[in-house]
Protein backbone atom coordinates (compact mmCIF):
# COMPACT_ATOMS: atom_id res chain seq x y z
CA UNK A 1 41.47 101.02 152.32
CA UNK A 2 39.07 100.80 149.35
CA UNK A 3 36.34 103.38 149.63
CA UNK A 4 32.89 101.64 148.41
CA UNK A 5 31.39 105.07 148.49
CA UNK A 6 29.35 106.62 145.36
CA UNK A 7 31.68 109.06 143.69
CA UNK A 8 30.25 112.87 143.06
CA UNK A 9 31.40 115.58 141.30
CA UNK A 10 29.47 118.93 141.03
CA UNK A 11 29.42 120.98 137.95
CA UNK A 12 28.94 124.78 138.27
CA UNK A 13 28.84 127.69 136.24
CA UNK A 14 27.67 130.77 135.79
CA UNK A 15 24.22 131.62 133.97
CA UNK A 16 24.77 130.47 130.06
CA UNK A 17 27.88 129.33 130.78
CA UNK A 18 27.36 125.83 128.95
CA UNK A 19 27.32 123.30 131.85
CA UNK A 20 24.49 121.36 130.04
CA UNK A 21 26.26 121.86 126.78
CA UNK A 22 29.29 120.45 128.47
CA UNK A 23 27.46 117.96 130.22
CA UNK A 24 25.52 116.44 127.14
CA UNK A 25 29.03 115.67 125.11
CA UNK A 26 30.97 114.31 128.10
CA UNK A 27 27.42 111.79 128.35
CA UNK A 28 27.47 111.49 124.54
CA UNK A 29 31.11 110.28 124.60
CA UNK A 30 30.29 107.65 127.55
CA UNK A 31 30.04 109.01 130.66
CA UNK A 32 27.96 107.09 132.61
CA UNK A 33 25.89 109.15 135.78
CA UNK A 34 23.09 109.99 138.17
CA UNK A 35 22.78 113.55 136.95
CA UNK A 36 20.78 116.03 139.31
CA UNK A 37 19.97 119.11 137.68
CA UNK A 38 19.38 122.50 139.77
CA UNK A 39 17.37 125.49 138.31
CA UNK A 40 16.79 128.11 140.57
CA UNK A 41 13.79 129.08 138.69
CA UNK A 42 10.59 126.74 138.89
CA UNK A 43 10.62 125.52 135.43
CA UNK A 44 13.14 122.96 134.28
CA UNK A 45 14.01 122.08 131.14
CA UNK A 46 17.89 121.02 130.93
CA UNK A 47 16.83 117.59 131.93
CA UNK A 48 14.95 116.99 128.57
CA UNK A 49 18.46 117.26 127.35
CA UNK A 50 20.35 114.73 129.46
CA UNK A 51 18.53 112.11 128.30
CA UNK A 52 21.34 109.44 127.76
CA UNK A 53 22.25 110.02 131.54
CA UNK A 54 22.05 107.01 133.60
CA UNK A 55 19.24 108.29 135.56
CA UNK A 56 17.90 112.18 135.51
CA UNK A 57 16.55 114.01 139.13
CA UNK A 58 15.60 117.42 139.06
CA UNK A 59 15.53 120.28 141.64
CA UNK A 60 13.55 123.30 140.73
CA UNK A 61 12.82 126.53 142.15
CA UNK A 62 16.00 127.12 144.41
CA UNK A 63 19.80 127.02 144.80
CA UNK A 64 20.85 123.98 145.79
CA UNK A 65 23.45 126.04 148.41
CA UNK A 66 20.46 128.46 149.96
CA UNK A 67 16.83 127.83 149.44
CA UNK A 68 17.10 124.31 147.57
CA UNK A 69 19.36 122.54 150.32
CA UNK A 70 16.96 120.23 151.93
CA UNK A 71 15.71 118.99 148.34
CA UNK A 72 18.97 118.41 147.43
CA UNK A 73 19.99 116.22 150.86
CA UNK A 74 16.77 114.70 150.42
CA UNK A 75 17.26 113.45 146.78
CA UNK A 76 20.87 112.46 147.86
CA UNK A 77 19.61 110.29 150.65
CA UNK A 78 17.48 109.00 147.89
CA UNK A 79 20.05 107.62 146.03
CA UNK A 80 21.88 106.48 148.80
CA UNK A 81 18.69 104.41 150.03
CA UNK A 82 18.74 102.85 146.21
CA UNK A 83 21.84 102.00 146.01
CA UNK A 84 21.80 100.42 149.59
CA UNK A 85 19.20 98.51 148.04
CA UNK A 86 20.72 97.19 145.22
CA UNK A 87 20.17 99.82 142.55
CA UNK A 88 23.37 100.24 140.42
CA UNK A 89 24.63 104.05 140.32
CA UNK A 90 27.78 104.65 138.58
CA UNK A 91 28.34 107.91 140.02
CA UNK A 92 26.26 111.01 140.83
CA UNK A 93 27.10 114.31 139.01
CA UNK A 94 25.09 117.62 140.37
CA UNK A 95 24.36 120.57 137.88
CA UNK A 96 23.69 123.22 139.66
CA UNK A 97 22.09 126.54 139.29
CA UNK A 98 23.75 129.39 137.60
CA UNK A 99 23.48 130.96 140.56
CA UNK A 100 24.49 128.33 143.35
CA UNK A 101 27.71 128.39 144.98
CA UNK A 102 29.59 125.16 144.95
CA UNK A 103 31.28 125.47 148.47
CA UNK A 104 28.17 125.87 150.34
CA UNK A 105 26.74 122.80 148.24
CA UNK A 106 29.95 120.84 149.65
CA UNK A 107 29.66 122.44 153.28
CA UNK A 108 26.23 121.13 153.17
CA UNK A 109 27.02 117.37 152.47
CA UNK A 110 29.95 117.14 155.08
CA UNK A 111 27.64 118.22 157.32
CA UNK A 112 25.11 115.86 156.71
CA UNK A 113 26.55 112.17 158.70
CA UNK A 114 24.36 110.31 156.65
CA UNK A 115 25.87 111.52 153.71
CA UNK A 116 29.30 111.47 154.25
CA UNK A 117 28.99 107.86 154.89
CA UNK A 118 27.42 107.14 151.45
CA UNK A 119 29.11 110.34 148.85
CA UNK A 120 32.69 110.49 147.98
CA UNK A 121 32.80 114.52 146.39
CA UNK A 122 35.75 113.96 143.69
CA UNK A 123 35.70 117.23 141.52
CA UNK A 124 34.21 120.48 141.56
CA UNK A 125 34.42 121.55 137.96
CA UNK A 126 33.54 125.06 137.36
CA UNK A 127 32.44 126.60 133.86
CA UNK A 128 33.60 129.80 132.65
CA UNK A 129 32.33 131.82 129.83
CA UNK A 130 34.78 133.14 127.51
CA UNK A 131 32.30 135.39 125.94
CA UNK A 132 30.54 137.21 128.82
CA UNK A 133 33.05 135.39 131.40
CA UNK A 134 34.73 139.41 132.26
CA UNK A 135 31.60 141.17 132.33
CA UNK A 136 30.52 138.91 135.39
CA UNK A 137 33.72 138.85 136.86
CA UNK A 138 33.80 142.77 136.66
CA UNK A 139 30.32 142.69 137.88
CA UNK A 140 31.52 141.23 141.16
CA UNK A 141 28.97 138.27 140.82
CA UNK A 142 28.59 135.11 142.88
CA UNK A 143 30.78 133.65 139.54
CA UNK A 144 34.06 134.66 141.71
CA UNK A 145 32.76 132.29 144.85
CA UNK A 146 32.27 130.20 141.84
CA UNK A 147 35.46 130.09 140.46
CA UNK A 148 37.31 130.12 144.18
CA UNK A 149 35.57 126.55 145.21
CA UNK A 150 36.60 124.53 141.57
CA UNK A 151 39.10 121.76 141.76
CA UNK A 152 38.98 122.13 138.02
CA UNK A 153 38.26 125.51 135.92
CA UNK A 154 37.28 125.32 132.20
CA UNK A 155 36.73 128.01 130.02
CA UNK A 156 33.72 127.62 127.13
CA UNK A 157 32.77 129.23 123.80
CA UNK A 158 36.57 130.04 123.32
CA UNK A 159 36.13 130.08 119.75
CA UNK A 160 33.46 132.91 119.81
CA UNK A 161 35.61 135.06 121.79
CA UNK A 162 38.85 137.82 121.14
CA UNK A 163 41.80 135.48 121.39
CA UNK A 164 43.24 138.17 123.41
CA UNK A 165 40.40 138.48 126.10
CA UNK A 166 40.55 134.77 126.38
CA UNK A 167 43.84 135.52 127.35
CA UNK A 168 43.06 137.93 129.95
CA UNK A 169 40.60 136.01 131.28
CA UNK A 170 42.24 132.87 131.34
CA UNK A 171 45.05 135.00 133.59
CA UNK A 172 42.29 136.39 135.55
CA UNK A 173 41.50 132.42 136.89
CA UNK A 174 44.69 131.75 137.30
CA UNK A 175 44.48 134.46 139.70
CA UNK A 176 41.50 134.23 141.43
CA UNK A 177 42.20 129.82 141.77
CA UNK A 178 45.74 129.08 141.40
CA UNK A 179 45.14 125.54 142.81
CA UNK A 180 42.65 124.48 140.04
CA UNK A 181 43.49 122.95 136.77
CA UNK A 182 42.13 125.02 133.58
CA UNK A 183 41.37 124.57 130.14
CA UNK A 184 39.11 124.99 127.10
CA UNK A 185 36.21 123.65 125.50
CA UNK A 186 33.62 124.31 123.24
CA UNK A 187 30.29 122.35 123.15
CA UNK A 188 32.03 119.83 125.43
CA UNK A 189 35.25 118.93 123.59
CA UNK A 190 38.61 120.01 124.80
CA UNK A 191 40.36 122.81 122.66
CA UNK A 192 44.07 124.64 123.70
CA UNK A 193 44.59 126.74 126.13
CA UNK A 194 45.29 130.56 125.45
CA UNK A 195 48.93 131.33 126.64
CA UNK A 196 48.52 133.04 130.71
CA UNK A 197 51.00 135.54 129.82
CA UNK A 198 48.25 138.48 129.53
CA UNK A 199 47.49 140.69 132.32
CA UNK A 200 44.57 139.60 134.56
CA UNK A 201 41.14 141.46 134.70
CA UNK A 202 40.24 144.35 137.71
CA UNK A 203 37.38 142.96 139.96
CA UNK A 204 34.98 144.78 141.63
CA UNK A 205 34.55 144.81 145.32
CA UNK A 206 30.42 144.17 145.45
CA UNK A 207 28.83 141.72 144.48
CA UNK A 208 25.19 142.26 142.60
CA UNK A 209 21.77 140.22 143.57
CA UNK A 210 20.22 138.35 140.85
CA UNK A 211 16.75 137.07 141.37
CA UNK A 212 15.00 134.57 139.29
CA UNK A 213 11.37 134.35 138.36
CA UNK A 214 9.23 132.61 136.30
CA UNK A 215 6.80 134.33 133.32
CA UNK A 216 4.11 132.45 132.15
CA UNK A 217 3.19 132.02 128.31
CA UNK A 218 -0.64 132.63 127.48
CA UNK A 219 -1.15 129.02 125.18
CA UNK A 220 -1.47 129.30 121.68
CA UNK A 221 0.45 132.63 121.56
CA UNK A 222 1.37 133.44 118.24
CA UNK A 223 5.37 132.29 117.66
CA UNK A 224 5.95 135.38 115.35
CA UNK A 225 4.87 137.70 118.02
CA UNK A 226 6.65 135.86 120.33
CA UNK A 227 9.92 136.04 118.86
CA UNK A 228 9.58 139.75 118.04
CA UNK A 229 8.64 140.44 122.11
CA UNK A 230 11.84 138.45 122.77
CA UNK A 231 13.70 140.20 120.55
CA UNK A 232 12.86 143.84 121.81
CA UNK A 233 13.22 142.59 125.54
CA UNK A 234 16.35 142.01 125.06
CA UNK A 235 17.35 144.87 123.00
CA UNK A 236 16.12 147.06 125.17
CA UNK A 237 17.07 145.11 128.90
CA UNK A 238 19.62 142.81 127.82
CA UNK A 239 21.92 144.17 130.11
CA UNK A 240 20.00 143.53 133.43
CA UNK A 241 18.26 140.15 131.97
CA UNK A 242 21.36 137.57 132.31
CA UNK A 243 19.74 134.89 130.95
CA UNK A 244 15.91 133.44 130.24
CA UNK A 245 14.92 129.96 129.51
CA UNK A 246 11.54 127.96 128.65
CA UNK A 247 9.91 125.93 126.48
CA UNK A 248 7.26 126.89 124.30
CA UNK A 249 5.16 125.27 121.87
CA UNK A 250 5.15 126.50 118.37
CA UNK A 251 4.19 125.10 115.15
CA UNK A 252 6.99 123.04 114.58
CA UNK A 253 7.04 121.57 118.29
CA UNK A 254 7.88 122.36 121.41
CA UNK A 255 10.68 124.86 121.38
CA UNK A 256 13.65 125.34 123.84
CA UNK A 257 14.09 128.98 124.10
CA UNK A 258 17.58 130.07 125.76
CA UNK A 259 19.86 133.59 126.30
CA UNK A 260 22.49 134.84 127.65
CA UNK A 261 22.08 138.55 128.05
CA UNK A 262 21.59 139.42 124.33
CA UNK A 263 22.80 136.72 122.59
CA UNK A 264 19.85 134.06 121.60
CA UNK A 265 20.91 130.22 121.23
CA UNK A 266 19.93 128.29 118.26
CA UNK A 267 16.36 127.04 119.48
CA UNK A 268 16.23 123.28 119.82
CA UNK A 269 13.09 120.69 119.14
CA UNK A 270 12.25 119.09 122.44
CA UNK A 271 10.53 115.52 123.09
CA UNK A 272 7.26 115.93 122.97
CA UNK A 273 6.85 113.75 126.30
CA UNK A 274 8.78 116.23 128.52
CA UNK A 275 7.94 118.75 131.33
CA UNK A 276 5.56 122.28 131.48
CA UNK A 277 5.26 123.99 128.41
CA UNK A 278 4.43 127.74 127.58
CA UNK A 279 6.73 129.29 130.59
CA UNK A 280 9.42 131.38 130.86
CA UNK A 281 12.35 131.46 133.63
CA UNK A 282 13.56 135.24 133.34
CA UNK A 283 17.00 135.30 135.54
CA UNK A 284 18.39 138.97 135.98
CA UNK A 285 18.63 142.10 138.40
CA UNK A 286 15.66 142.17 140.00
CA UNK A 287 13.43 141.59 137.28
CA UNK A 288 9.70 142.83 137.10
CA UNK A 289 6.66 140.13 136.36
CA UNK A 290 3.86 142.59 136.06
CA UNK A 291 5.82 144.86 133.78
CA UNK A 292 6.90 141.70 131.84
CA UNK A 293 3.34 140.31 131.43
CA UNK A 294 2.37 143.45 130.58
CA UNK A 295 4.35 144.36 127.45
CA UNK A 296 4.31 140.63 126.91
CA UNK A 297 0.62 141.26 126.26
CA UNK A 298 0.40 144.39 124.24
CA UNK A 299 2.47 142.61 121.68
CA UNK A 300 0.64 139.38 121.22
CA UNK A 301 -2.58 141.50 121.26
């Protein structure tokens, strides 16, 4: 039988672990999607970046698996009404949060009749860092539930990492989802596959909470003070603070501002059309607003 459902594939990933990156080359190359972006923090700013995506929906402050859920049925029923009504939609591919497991995503659509009716899921494809990919893992963060519900594992930033902990790591999958397929990339193109003839990694048996909250920019703060706050944050917290992301506006533009733990991505010049400037998602281990603000302050003053 030929199944006129709307294919969908969900792409997941740990915090920083480049599923935008990814995302942007595979649309750059020809891809053509829906593409519903998931931050768990209430500013979103990937979507300025998916531009050449067939159509862009975002879903902001929650996990599309926990808190987010209903958003996310509600903006797939969305589509599904469209399309019923004419609307061409190639297929849909969901981003989610860093923090979102994929299974519970899937869980929720089979669940949903309406749904299942209109959504054929064809891949979960699951980002790994290569870089900070073992310190997760070790961590015993959601990034093993992660890992366990891809149809397809690929590991990132290869070239910025040990060949030999790629290795390990790359075992370490193999281990932890023996059914999924795995290779490499960096920024979205494909790149070799270390050899799995290392020993995997030792997990750990917990797994951590990570909360996400959002820190507000005073306008007109000065960039140079900025930058040097950013800096010392994450020299001195960089451990607990997995990753931060905002856009602020400087004078050369509006800035995209991302990290993962202490490592600080080129900044990129946004449209000047797009989204909430002058805010700051701050993902980590519980971290604390009012202690944020506060030195946040004393260094612009």
């Amino acid at each position: 039988m030929t199944d006129n459902r709307l294919p969908l594939a969900i792409l997941g990933g740990w915090l920083g672990a480049g599923k935008t990156t990814w995302l942007r080359h595979q649309l750059h190359a020809g891809l053509q999607a829906h593409v519903i972006v998931n931050e768990a923090a209430e500013v979103a700013v990937d979507d300025a970046l998916l531009s050449q995506a067939h159509g862009v929906t975002v879903l902001a402050g929650g996990c599309a698996c926990c808190s987010g859920r209903d958003d996310l049925v509600a903006a797939l029923h969305s589509l599904a009404d469209q399309r019923t009504a004419g609307a061409a939609i190639p297929e849909v591919i969901l981003e989610t949060s860093g923090l979102a497991d994929p299974a519970a995503i899937i869980t929720a659509i089979a669940d949903d009749p309406i749904l299942v009716r209109h959504f054929r899921l064809t891949d979960t494809t699951v980002l790994v860092d290569a870089v900070n990919g073992a310190a997760e893992l070790a961590a015993g963060s959601m990034a093993i539930q992660q890992i366990r519900a891809a149809s397809a594992l690929i590991l990132t930033k290869t070239d910025a990492a040990p060949p030999t902990a790629t290795a390990r790591l790359a075992a370490t999958l193999a281990v932890l989802n023996p059914l999924a397929s795995l290779s490499a990339s960096v920024a979205g193109v494909a790149v070799p596959l270390p050899a799995l003839t290392a020993a995997p990694l030792p997990l750990a048996q917990t797994t951590r909470a990570v909360t996400a909250v959002t820190l507000p920019i005073p306008r007109g703060a000065d960039w140079a003070s900025l930058s040097l706050w950013l800096s010392a944050l994450l020299h001195a917290h960089g451990d607990r603070l997995i990753r931060l992301k905002g856009v602020v506006q400087t004078p050369g533009g509006r800035l995209l501002i991302q990290t993962v733990r202490q490592t600080v991505q080129p900044p990129e010049i946004l449209p000047t059309d797009h989204g909430t400037d002058d805010v700051l998602a701050v993902i980590g281990e519980s971290p604390d607003v009012a202690a944020l603000q506060a030195s946040l302050a004393r260094f612009l003053a």
